[in-house]
PDB file of N, CA and C in Angstrom:
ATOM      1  N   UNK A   1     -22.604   8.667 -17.707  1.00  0.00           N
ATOM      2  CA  UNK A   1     -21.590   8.558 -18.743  1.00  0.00           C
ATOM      3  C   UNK A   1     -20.227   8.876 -18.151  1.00  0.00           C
ATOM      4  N   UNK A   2     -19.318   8.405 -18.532  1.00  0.00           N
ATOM      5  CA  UNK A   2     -17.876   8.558 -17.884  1.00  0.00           C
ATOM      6  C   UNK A   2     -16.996   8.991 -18.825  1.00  0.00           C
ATOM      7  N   UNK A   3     -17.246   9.812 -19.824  1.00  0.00           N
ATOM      8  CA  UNK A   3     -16.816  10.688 -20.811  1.00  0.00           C
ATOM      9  C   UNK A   3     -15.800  11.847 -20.463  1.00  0.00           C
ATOM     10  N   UNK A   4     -14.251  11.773 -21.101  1.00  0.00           N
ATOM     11  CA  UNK A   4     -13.396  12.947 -20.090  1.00  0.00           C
ATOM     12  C   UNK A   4     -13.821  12.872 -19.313  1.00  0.00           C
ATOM     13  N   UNK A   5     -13.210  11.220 -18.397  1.00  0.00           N
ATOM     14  CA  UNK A   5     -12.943  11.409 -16.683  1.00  0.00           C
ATOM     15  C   UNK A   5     -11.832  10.324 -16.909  1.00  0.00           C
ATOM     16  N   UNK A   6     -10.842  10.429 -16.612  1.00  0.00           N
ATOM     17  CA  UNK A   6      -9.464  10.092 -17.152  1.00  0.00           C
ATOM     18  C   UNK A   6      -9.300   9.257 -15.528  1.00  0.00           C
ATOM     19  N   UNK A   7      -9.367   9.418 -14.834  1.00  0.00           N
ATOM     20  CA  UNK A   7      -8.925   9.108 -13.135  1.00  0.00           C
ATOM     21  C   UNK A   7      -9.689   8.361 -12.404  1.00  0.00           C
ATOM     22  N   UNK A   8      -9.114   7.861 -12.464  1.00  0.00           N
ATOM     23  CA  UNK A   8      -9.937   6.410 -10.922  1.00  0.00           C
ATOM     24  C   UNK A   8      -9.927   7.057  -9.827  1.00  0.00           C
ATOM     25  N   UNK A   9     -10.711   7.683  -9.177  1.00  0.00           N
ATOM     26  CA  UNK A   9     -10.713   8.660  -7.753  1.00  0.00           C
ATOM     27  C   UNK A   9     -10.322   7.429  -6.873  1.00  0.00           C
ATOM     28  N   UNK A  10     -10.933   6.260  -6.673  1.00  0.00           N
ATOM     29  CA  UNK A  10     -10.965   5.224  -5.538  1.00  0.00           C
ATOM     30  C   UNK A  10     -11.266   5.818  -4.049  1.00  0.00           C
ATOM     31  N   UNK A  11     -12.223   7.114  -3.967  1.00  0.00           N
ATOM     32  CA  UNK A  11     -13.079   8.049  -3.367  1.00  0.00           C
ATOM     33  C   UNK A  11     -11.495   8.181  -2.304  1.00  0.00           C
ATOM     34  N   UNK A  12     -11.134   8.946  -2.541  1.00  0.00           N
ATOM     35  CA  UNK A  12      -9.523   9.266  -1.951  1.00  0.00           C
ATOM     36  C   UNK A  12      -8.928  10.928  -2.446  1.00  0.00           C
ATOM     37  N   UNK A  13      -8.887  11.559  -1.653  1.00  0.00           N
ATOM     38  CA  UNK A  13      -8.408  12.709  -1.830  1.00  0.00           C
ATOM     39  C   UNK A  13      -6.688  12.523  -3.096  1.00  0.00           C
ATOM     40  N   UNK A  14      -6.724  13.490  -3.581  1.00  0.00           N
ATOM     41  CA  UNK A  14      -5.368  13.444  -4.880  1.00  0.00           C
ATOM     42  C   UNK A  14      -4.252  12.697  -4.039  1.00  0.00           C
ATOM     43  N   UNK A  15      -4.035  13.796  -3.051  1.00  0.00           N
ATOM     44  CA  UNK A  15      -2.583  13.670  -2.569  1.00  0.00           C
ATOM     45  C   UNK A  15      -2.522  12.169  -2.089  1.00  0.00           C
ATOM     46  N   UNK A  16      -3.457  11.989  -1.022  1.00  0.00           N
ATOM     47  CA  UNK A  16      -3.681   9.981  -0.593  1.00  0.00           C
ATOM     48  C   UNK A  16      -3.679   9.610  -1.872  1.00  0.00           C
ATOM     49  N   UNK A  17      -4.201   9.560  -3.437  1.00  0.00           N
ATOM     50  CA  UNK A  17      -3.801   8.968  -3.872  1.00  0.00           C
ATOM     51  C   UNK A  17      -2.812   8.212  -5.294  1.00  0.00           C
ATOM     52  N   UNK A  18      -2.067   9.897  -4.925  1.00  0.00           N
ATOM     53  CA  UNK A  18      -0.694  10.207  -5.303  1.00  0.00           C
ATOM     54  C   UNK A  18      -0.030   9.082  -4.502  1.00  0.00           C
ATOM     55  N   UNK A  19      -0.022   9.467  -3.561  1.00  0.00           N
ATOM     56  CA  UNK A  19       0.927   8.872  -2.430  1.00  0.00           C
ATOM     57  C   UNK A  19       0.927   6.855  -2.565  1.00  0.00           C
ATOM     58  N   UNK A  20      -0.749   6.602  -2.735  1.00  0.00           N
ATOM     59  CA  UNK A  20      -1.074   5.344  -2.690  1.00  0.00           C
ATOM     60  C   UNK A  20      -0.273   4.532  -4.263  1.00  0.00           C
ATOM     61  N   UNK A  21      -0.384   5.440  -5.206  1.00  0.00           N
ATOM     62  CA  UNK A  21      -0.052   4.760  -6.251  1.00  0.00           C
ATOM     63  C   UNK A  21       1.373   4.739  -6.366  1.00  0.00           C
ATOM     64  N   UNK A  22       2.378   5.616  -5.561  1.00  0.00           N
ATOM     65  CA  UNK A  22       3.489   5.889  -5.449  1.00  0.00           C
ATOM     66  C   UNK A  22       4.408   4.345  -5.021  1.00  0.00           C
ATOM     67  N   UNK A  23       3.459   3.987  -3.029  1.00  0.00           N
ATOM     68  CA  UNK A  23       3.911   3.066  -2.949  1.00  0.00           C
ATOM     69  C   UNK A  23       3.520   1.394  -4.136  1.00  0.00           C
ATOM     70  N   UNK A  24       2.410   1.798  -4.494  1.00  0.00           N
ATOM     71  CA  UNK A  24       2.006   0.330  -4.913  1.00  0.00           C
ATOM     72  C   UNK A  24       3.030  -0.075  -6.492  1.00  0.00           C
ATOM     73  N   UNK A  25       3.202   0.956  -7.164  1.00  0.00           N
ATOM     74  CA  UNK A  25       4.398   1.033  -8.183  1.00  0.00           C
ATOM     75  C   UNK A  25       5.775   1.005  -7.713  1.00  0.00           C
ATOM     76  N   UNK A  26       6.342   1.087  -6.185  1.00  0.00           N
ATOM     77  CA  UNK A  26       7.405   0.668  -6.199  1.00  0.00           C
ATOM     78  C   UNK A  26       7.412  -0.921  -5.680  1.00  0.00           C
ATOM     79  N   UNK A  27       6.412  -0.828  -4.689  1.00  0.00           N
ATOM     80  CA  UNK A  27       6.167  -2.655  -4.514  1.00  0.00           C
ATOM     81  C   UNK A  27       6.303  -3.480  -5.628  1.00  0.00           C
ATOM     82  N   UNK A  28       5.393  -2.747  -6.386  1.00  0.00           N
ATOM     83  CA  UNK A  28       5.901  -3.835  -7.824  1.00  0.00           C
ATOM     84  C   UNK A  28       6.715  -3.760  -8.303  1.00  0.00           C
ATOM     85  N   UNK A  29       7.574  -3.115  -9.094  1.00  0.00           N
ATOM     86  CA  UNK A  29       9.235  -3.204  -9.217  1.00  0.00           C
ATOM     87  C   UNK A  29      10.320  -3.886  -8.412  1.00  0.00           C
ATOM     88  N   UNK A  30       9.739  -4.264  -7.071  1.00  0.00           N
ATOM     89  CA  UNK A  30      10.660  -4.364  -6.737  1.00  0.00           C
ATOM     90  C   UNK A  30      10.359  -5.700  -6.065  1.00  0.00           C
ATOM     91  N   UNK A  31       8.825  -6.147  -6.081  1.00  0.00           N
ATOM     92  CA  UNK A  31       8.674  -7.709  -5.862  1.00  0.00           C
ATOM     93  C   UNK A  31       8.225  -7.854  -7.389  1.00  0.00           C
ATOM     94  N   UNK A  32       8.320  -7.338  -7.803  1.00  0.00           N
ATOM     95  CA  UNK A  32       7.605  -7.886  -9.425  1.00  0.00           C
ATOM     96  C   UNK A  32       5.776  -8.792  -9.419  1.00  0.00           C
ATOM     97  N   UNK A  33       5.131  -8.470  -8.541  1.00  0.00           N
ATOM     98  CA  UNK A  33       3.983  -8.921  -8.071  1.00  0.00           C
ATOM     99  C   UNK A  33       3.524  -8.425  -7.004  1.00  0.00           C
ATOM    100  N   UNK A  34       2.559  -7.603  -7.137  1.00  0.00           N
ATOM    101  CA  UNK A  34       1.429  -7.462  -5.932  1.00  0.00           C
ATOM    102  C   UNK A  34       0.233  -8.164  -6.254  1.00  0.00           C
ATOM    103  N   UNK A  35      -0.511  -7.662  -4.764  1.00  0.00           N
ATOM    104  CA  UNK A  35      -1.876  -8.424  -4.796  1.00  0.00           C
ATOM    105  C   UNK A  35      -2.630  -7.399  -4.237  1.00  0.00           C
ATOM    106  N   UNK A  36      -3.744  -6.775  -4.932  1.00  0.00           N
ATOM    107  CA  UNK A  36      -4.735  -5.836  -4.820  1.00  0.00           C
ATOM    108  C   UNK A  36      -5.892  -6.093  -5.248  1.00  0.00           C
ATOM    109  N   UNK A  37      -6.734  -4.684  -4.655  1.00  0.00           N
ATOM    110  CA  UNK A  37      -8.091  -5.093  -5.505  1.00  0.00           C
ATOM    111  C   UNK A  37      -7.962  -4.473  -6.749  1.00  0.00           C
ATOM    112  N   UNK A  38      -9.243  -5.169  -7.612  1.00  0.00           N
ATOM    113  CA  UNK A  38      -9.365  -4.839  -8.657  1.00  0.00           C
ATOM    114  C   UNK A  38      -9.504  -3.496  -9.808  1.00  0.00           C
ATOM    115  N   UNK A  39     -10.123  -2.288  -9.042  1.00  0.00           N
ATOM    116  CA  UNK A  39      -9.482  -1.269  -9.675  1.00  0.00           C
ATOM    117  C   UNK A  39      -8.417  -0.116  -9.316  1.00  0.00           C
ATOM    118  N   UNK A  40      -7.799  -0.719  -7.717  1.00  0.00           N
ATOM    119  CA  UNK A  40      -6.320  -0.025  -7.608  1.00  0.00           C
ATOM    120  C   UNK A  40      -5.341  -0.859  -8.725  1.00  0.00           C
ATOM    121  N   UNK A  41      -5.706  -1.946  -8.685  1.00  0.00           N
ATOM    122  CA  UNK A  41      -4.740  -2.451  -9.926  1.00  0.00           C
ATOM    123  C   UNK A  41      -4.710  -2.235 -11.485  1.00  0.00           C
ATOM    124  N   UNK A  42      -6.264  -1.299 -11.862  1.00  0.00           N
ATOM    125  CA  UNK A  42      -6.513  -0.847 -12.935  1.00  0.00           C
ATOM    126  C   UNK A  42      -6.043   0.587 -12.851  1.00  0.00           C
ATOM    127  N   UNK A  43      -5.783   1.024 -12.220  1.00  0.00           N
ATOM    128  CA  UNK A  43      -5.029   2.555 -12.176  1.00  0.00           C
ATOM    129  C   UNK A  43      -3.200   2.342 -11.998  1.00  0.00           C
ATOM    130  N   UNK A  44      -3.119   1.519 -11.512  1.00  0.00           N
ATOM    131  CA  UNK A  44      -1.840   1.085 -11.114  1.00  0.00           C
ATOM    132  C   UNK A  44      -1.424   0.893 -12.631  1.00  0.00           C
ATOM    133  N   UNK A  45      -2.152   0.383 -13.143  1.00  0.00           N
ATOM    134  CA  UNK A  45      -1.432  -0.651 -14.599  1.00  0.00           C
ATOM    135  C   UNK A  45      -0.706   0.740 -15.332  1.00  0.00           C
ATOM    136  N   UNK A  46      -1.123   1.429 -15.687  1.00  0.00           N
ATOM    137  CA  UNK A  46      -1.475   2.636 -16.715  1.00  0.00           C
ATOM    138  C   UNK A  46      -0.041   3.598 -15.499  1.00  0.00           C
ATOM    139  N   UNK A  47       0.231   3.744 -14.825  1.00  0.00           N
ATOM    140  CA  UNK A  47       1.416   4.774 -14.081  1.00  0.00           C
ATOM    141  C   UNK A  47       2.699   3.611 -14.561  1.00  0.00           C
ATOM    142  N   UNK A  48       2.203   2.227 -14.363  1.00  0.00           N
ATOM    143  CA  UNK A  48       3.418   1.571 -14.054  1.00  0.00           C
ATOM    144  C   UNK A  48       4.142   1.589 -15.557  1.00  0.00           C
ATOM    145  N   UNK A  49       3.111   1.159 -16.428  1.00  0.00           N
ATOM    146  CA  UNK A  49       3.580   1.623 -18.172  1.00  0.00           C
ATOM    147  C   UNK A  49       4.310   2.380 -18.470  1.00  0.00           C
ATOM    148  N   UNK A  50       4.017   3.546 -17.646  1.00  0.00           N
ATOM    149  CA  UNK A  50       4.162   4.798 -18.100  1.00  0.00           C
ATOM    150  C   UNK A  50       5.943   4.805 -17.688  1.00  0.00           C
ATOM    151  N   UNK A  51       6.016   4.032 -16.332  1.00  0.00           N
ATOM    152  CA  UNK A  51       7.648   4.316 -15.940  1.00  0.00           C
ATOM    153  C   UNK A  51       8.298   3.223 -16.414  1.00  0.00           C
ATOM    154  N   UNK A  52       8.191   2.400 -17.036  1.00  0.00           N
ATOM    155  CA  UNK A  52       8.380   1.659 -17.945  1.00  0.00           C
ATOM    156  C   UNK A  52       8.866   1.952 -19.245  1.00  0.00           C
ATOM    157  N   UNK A  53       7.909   2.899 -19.576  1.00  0.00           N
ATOM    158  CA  UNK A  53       8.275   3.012 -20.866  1.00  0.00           C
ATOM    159  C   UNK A  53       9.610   4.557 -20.896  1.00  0.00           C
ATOM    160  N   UNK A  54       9.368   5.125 -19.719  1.00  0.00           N
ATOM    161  CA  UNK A  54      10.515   6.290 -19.251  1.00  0.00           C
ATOM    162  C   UNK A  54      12.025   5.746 -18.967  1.00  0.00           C
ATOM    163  N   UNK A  55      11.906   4.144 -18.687  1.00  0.00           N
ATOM    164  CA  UNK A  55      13.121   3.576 -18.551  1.00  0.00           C
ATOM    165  C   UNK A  55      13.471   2.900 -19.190  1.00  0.00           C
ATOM    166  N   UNK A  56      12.762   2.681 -20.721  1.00  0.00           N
ATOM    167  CA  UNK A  56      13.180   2.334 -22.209  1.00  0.00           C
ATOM    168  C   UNK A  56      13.952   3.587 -22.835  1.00  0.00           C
ATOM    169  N   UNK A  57      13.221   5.096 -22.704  1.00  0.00           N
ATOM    170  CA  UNK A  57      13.678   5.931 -22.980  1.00  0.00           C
ATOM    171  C   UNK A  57      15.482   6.154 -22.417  1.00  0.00           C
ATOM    172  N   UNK A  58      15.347   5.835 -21.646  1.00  0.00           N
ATOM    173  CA  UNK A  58      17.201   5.534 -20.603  1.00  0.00           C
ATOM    174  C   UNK A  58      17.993   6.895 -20.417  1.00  0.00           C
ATOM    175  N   UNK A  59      17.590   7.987 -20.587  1.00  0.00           N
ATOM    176  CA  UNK A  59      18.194   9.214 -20.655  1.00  0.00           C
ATOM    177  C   UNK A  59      18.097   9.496 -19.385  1.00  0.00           C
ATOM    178  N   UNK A  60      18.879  10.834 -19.020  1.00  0.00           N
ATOM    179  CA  UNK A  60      18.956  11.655 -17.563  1.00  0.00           C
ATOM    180  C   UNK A  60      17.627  12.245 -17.644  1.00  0.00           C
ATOM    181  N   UNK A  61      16.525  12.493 -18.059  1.00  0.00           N
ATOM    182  CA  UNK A  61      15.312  13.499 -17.830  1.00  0.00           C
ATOM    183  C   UNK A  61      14.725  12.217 -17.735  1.00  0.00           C
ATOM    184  N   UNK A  62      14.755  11.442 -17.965  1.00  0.00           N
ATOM    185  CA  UNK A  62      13.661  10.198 -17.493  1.00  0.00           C
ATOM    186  C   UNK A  62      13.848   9.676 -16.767  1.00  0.00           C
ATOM    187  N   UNK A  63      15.505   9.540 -16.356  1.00  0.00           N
ATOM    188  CA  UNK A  63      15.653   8.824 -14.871  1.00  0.00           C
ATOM    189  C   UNK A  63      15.031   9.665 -13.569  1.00  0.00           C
ATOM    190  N   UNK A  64      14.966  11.142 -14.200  1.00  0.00           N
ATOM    191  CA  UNK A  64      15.157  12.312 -13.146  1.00  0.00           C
ATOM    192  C   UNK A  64      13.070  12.292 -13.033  1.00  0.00           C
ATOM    193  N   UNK A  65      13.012  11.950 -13.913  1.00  0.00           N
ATOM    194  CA  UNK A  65      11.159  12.022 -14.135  1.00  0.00           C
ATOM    195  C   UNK A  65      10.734  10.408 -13.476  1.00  0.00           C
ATOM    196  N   UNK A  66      10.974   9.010 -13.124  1.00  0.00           N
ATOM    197  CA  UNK A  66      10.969   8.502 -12.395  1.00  0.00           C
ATOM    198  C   UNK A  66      11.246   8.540 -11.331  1.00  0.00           C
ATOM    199  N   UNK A  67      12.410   9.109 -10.792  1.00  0.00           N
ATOM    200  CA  UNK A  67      13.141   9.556  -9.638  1.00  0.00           C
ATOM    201  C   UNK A  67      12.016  10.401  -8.819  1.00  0.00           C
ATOM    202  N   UNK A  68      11.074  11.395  -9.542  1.00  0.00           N
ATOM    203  CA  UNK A  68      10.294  12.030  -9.006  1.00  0.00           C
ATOM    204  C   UNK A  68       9.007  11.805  -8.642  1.00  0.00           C
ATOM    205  N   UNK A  69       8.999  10.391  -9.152  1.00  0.00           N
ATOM    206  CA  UNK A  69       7.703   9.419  -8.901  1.00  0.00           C
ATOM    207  C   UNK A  69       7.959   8.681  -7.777  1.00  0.00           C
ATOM    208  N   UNK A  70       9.010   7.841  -7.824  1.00  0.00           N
ATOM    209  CA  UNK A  70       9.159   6.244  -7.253  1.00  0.00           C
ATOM    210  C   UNK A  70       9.878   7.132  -5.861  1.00  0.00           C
ATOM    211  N   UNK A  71      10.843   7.703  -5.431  1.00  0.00           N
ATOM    212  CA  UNK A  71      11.250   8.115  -4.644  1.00  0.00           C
ATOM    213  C   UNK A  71      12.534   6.887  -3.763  1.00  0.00           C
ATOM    214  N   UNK A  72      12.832   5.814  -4.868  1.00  0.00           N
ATOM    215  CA  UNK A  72      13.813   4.838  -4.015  1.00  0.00           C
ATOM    216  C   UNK A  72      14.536   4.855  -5.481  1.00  0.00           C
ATOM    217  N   UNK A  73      15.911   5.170  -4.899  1.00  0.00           N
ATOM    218  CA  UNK A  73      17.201   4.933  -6.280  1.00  0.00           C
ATOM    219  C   UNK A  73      17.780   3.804  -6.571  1.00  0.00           C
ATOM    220  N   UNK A  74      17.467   2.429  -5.578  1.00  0.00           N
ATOM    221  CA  UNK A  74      17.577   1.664  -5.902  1.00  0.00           C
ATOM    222  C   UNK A  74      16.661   0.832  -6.712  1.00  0.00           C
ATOM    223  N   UNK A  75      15.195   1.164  -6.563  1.00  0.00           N
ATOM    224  CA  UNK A  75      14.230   0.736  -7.504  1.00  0.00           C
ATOM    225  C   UNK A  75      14.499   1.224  -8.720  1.00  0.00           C
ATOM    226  N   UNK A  76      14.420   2.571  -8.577  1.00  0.00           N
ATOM    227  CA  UNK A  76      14.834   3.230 -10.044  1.00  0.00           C
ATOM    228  C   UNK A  76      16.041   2.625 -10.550  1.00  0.00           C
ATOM    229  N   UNK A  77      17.126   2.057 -10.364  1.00  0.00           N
ATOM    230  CA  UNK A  77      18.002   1.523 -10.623  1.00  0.00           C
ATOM    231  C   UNK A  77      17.839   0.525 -11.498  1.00  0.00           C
ATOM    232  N   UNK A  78      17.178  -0.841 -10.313  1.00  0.00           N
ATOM    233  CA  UNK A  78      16.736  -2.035 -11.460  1.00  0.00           C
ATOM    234  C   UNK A  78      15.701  -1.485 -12.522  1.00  0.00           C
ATOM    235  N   UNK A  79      15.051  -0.605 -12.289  1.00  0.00           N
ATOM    236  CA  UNK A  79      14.015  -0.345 -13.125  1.00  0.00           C
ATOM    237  C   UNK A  79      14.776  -0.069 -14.859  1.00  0.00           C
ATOM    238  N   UNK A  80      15.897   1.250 -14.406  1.00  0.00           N
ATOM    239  CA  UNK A  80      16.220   1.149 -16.253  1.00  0.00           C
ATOM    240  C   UNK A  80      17.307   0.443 -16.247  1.00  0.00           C
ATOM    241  N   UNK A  81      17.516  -0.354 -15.285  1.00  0.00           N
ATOM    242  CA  UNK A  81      18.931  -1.322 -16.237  1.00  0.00           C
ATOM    243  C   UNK A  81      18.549  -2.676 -16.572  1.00  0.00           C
ATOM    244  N   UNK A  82      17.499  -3.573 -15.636  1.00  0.00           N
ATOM    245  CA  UNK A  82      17.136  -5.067 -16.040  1.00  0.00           C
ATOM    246  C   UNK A  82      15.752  -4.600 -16.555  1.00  0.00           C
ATOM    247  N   UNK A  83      14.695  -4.088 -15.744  1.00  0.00           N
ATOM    248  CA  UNK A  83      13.427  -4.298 -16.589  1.00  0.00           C
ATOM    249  C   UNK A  83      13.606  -3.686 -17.949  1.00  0.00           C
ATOM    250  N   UNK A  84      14.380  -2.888 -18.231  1.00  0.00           N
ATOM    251  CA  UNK A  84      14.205  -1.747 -19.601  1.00  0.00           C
ATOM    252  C   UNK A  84      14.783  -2.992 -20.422  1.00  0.00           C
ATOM    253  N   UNK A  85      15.658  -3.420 -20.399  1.00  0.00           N
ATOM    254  CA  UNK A  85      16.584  -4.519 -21.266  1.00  0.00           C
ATOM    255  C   UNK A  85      15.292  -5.274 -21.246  1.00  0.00           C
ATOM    256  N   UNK A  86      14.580  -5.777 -20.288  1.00  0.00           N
ATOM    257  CA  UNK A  86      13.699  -7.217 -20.385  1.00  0.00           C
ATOM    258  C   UNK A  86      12.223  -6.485 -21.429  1.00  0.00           C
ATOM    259  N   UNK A  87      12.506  -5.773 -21.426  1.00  0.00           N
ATOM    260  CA  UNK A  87      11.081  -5.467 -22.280  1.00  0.00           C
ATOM    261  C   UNK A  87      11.442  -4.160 -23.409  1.00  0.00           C
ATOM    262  N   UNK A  88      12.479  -4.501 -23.700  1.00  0.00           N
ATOM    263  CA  UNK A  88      13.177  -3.620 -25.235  1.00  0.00           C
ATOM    264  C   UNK A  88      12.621  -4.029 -26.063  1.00  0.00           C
ATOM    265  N   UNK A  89      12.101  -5.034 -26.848  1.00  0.00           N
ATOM    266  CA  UNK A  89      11.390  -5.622 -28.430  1.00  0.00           C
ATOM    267  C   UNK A  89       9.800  -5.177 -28.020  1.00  0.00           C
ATOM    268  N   UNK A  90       9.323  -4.964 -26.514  1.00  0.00           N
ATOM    269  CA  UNK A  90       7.841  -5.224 -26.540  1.00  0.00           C
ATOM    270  C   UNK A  90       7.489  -3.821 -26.713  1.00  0.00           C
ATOM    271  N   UNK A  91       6.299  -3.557 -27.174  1.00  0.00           N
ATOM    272  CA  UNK A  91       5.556  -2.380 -27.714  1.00  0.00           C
ATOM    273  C   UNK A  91       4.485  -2.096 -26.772  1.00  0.00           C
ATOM    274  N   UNK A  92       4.682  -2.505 -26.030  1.00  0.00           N
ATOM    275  CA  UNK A  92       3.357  -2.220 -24.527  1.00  0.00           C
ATOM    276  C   UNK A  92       2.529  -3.073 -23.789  1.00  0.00           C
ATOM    277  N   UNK A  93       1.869  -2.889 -23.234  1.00  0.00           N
ATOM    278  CA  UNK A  93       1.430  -4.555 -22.129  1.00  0.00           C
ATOM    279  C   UNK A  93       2.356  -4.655 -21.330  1.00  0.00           C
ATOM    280  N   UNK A  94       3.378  -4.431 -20.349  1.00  0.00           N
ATOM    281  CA  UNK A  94       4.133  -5.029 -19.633  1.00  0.00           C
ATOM    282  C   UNK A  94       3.870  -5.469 -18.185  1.00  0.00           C
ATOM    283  N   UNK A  95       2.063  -5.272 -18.017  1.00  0.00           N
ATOM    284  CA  UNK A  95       1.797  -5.999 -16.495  1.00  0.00           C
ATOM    285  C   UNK A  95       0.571  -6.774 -16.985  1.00  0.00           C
ATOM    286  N   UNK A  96       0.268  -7.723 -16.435  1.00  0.00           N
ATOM    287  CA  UNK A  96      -0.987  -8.780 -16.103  1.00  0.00           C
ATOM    288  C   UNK A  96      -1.916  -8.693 -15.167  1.00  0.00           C
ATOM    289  N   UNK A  97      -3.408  -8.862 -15.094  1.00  0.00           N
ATOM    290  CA  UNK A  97      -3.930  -9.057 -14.091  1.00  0.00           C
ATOM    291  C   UNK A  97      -4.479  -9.660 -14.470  1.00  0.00           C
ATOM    292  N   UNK A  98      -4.398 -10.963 -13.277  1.00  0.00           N
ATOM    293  CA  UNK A  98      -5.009 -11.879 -13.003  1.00  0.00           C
ATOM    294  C   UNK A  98      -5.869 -11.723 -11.958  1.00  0.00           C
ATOM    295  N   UNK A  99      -7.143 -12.386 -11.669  1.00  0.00           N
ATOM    296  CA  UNK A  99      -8.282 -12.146 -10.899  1.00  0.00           C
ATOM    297  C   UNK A  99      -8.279 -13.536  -9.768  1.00  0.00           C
ATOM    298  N   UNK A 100      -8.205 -13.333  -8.359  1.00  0.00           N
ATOM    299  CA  UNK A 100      -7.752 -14.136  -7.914  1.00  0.00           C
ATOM    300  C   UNK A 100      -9.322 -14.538  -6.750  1.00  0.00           C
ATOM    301  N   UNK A 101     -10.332 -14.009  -6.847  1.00  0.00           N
ATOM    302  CA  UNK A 101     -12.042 -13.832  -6.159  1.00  0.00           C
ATOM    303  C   UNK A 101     -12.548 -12.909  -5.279  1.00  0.00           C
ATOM    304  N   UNK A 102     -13.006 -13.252  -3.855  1.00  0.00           N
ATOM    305  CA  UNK A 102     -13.824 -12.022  -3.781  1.00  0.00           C
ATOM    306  C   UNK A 102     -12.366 -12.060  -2.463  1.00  0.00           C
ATOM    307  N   UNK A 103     -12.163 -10.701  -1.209  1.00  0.00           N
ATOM    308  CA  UNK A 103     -11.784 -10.929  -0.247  1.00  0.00           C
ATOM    309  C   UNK A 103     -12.504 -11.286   1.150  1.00  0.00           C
ATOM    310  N   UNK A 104     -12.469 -11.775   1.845  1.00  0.00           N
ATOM    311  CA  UNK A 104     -13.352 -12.661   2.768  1.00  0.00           C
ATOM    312  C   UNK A 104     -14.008 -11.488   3.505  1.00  0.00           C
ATOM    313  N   UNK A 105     -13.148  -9.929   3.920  1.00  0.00           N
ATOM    314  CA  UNK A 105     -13.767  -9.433   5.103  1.00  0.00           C
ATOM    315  C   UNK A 105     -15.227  -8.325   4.213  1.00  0.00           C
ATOM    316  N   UNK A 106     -14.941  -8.239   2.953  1.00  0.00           N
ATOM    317  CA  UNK A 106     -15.895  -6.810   2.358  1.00  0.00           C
ATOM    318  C   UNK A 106     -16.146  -7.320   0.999  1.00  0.00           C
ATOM    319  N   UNK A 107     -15.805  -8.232   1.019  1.00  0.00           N
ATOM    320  CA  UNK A 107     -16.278  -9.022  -0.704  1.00  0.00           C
ATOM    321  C   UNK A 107     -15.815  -8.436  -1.822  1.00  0.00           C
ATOM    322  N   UNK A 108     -14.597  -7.573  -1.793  1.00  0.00           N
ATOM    323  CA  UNK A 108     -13.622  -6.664  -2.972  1.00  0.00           C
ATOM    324  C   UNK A 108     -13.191  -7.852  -4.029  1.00  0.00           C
ATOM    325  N   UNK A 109     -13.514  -7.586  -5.198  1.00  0.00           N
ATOM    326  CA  UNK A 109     -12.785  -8.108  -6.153  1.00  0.00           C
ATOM    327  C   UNK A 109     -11.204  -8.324  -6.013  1.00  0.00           C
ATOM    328  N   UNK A 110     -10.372  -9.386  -5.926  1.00  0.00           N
ATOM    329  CA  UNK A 110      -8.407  -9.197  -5.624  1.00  0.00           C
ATOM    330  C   UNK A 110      -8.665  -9.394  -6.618  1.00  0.00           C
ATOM    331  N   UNK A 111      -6.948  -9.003  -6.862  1.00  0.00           N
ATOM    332  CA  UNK A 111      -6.529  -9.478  -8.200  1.00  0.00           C
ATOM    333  C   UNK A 111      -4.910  -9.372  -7.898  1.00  0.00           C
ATOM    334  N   UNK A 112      -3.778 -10.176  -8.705  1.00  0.00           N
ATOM    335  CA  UNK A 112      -2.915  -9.905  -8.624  1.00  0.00           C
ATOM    336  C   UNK A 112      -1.921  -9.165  -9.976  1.00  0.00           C
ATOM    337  N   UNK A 113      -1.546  -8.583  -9.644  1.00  0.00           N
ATOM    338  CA  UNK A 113      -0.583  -7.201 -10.758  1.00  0.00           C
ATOM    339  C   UNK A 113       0.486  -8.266 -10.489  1.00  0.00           C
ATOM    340  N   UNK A 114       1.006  -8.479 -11.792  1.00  0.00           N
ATOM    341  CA  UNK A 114       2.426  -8.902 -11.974  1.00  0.00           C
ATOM    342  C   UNK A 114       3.277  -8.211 -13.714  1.00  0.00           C
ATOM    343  N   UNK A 115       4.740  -7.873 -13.616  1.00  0.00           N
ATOM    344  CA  UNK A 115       5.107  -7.966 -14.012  1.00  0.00           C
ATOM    345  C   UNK A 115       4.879  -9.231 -15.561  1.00  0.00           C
ATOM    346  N   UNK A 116       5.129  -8.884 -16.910  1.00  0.00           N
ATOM    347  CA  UNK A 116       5.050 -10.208 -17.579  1.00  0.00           C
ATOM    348  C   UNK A 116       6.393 -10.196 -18.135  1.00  0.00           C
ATOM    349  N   UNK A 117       6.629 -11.698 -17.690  1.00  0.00           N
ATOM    350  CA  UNK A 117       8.523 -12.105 -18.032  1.00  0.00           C
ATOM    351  C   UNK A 117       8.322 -12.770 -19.412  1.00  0.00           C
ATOM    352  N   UNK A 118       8.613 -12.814 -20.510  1.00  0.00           N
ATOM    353  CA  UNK A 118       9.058 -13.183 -21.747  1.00  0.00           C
ATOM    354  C   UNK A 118      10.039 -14.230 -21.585  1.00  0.00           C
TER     355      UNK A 118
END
């Protein structure tokens, strides 16, 4: 049963994958599309929301609470001035995954994380 277990381990110590979700949320902001497997991109979805929805909020404690995630001020930048504007009317959902098959060397489910443009 997987009852109160909130976290995708992806058998990775915290800090690796602190660190892992750190870079893969600024990749996406800042290509607006990655390509991963299938449940780094299901843990990914759920952080990226989250700074998303901190840069709808648009205040100094949320820039300063992204800032302490993403670690690039220029990501954080586009993040609350174009994405926050591009997804002001929407109420949540703001990434896609699409399933793209297996990968050739270990047979991992890909998938690609994108941004969704309105």
């Amino acid at each position: 049963m997987k009852h109160r277990k909130s976290v995708i381990k992806l058998n990775r110590t915290s800090s690796h994958r602190k660190a892992m979700f750190r870079n893969m949320v600024t990749s996406l902001f800042k290509h607006s599309s990655i390509k991963t497997t299938e449940a780094k991109a299901k843990g990914l979805r759920k952080i990226a929301d989250k700074m998303i929805t901190l840069a709808k909020r648009g205040d100094l404690h949320a820039r300063r609470q992204a800032l302490s995630f993403i670690r690039e001020k220029e990501v954080v930048h586009t993040l609350f001035n174009e994405v926050s504007e591009k997804y002001d009317s929407r109420q949540g959902g703001y990434t896609r995954i699409t399933k793209l098959g297996p990968r050739k060397g270990d047979v991992a489910p890909m998938v690609q994380i994108e941004l969704i443009s309105d």
